[in-house]
C-alpha atoms as a PDB file:
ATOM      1  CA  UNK A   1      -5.833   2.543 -12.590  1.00  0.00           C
ATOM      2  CA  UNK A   2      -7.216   3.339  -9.256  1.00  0.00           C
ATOM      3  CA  UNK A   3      -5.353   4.194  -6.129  1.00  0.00           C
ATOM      4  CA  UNK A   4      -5.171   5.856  -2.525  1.00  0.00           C
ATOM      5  CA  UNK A   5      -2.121   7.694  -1.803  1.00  0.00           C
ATOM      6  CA  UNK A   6      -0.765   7.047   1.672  1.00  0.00           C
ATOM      7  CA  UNK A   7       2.744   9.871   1.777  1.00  0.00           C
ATOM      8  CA  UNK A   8       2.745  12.836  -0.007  1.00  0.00           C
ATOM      9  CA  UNK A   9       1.135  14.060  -2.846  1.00  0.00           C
ATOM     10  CA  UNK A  10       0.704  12.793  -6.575  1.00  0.00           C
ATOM     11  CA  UNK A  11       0.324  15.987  -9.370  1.00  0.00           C
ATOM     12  CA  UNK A  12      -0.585  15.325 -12.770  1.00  0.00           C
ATOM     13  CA  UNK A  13       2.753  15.541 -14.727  1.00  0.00           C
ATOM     14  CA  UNK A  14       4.514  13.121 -12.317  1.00  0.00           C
ATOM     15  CA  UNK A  15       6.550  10.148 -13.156  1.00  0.00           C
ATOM     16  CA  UNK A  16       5.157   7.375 -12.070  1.00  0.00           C
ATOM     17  CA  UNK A  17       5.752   3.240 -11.477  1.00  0.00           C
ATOM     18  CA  UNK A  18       3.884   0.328 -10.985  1.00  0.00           C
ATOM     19  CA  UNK A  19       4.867  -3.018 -10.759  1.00  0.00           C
ATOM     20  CA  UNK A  20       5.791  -3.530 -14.616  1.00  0.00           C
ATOM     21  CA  UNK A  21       3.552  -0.438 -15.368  1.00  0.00           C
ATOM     22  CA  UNK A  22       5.137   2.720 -15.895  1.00  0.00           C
ATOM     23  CA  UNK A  23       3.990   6.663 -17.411  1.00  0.00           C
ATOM     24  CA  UNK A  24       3.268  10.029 -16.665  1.00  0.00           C
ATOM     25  CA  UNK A  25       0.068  11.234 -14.943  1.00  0.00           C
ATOM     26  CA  UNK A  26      -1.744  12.666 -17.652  1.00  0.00           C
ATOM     27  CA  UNK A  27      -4.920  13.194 -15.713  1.00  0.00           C
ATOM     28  CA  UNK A  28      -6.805  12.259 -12.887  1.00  0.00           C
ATOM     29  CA  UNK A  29     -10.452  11.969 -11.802  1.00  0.00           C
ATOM     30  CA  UNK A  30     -11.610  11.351  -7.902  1.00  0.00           C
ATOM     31  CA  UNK A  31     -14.755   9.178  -7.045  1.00  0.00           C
ATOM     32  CA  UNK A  32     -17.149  11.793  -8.043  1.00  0.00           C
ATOM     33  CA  UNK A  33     -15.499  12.071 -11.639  1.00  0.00           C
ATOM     34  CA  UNK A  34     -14.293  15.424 -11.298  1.00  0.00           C
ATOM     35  CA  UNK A  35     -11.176  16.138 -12.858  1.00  0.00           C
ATOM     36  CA  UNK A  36      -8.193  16.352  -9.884  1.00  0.00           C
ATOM     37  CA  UNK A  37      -4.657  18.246 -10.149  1.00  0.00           C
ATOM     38  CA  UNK A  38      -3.495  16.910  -6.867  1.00  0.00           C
ATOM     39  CA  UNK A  39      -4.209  13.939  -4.897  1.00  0.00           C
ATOM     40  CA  UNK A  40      -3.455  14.284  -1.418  1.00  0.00           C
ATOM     41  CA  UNK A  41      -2.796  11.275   1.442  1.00  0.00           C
ATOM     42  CA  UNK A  42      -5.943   9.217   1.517  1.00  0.00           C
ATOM     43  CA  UNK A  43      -7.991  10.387  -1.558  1.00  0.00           C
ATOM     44  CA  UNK A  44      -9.179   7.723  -4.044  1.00  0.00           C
ATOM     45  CA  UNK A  45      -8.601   8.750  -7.749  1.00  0.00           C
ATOM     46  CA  UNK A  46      -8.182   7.238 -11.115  1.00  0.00           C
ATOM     47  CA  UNK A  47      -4.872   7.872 -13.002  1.00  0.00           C
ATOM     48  CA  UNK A  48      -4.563   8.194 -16.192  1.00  0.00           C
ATOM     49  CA  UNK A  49      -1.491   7.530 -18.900  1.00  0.00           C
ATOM     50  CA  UNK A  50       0.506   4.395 -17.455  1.00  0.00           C
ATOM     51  CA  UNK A  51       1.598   1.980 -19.969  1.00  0.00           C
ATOM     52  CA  UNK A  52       0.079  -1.203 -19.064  1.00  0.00           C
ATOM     53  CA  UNK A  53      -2.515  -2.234 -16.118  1.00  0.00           C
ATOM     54  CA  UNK A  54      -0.393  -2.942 -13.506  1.00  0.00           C
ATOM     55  CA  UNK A  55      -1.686  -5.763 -11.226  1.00  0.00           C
ATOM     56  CA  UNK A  56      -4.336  -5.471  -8.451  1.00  0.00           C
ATOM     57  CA  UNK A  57      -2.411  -3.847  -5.112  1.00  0.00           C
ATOM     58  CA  UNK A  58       0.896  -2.573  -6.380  1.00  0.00           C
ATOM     59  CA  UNK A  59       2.523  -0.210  -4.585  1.00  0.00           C
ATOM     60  CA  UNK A  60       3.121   2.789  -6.676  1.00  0.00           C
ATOM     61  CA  UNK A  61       5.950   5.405  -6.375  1.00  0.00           C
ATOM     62  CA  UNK A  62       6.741   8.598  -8.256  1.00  0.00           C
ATOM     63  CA  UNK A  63      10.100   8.379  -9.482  1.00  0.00           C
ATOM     64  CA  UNK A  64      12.199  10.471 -12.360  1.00  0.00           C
ATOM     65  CA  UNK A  65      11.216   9.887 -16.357  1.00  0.00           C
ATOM     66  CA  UNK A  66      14.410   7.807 -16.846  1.00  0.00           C
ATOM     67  CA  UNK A  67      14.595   5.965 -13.977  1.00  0.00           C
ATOM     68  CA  UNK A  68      10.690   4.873 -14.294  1.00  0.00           C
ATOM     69  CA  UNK A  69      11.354   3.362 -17.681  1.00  0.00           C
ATOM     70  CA  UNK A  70      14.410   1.454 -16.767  1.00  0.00           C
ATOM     71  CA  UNK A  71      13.314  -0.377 -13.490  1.00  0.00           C
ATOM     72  CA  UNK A  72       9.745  -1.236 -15.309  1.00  0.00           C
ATOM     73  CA  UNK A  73      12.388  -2.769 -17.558  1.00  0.00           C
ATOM     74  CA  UNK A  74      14.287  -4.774 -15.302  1.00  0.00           C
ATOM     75  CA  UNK A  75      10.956  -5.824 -13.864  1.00  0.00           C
ATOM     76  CA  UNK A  76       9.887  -6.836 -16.904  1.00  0.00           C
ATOM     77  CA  UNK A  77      13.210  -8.957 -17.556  1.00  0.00           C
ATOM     78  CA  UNK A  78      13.109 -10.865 -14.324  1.00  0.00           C
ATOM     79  CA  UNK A  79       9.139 -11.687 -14.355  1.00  0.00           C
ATOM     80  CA  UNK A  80      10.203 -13.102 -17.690  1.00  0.00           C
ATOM     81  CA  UNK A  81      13.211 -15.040 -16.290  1.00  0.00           C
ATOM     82  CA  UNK A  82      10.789 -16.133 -13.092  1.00  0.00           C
ATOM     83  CA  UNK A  83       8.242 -17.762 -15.829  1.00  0.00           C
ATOM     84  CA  UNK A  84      10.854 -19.769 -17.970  1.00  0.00           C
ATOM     85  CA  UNK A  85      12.296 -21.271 -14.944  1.00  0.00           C
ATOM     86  CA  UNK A  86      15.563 -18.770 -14.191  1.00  0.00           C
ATOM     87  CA  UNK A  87      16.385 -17.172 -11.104  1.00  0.00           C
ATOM     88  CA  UNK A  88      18.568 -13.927 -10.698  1.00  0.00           C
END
């Protein structure tokens, strides 16, 4: 997944979220394909270790381990719910 931070700073370690997508930044590359630690406000680089491909311009936040898992869960549950006809 590509992205462009706009606030603060993403590490490799973090917890992130993604739509439905959800990991920990196991590594990151910038344009040039250099290997990045930190990506600051405005730089374009390519994450590495989410669990699925979220979809083309989610917003992505960097939240704790447990908390990442559980609301790609609940996002999961209602996109499922939205396709069958249900509404919450």
């Amino acid at each position: 997944m590509y992205c462009i931070g706009t606030k603060g700073s993403l590490r490799v370690g973090d917890n992130i979220i993604a739509g439905v997508a959800y990991g920990k930044v196991r590594a990151m590359t910038n344009e040039r394909g250099e290997k990045v630690k930190v990506a600051r406000p405005s730089m374009p680089v390519e994450v590495l270790g989410l669990s699925d491909v979220p979809q083309a311009g989610e917003i992505m936040n960097a939240v704790d381990d447990n908390e990442a898992r559980v609301i790609a869960e609940k996002r999961v549950e209602k996109q499922r719910l939205a396709e069958n006809g249900y509404e919450s």
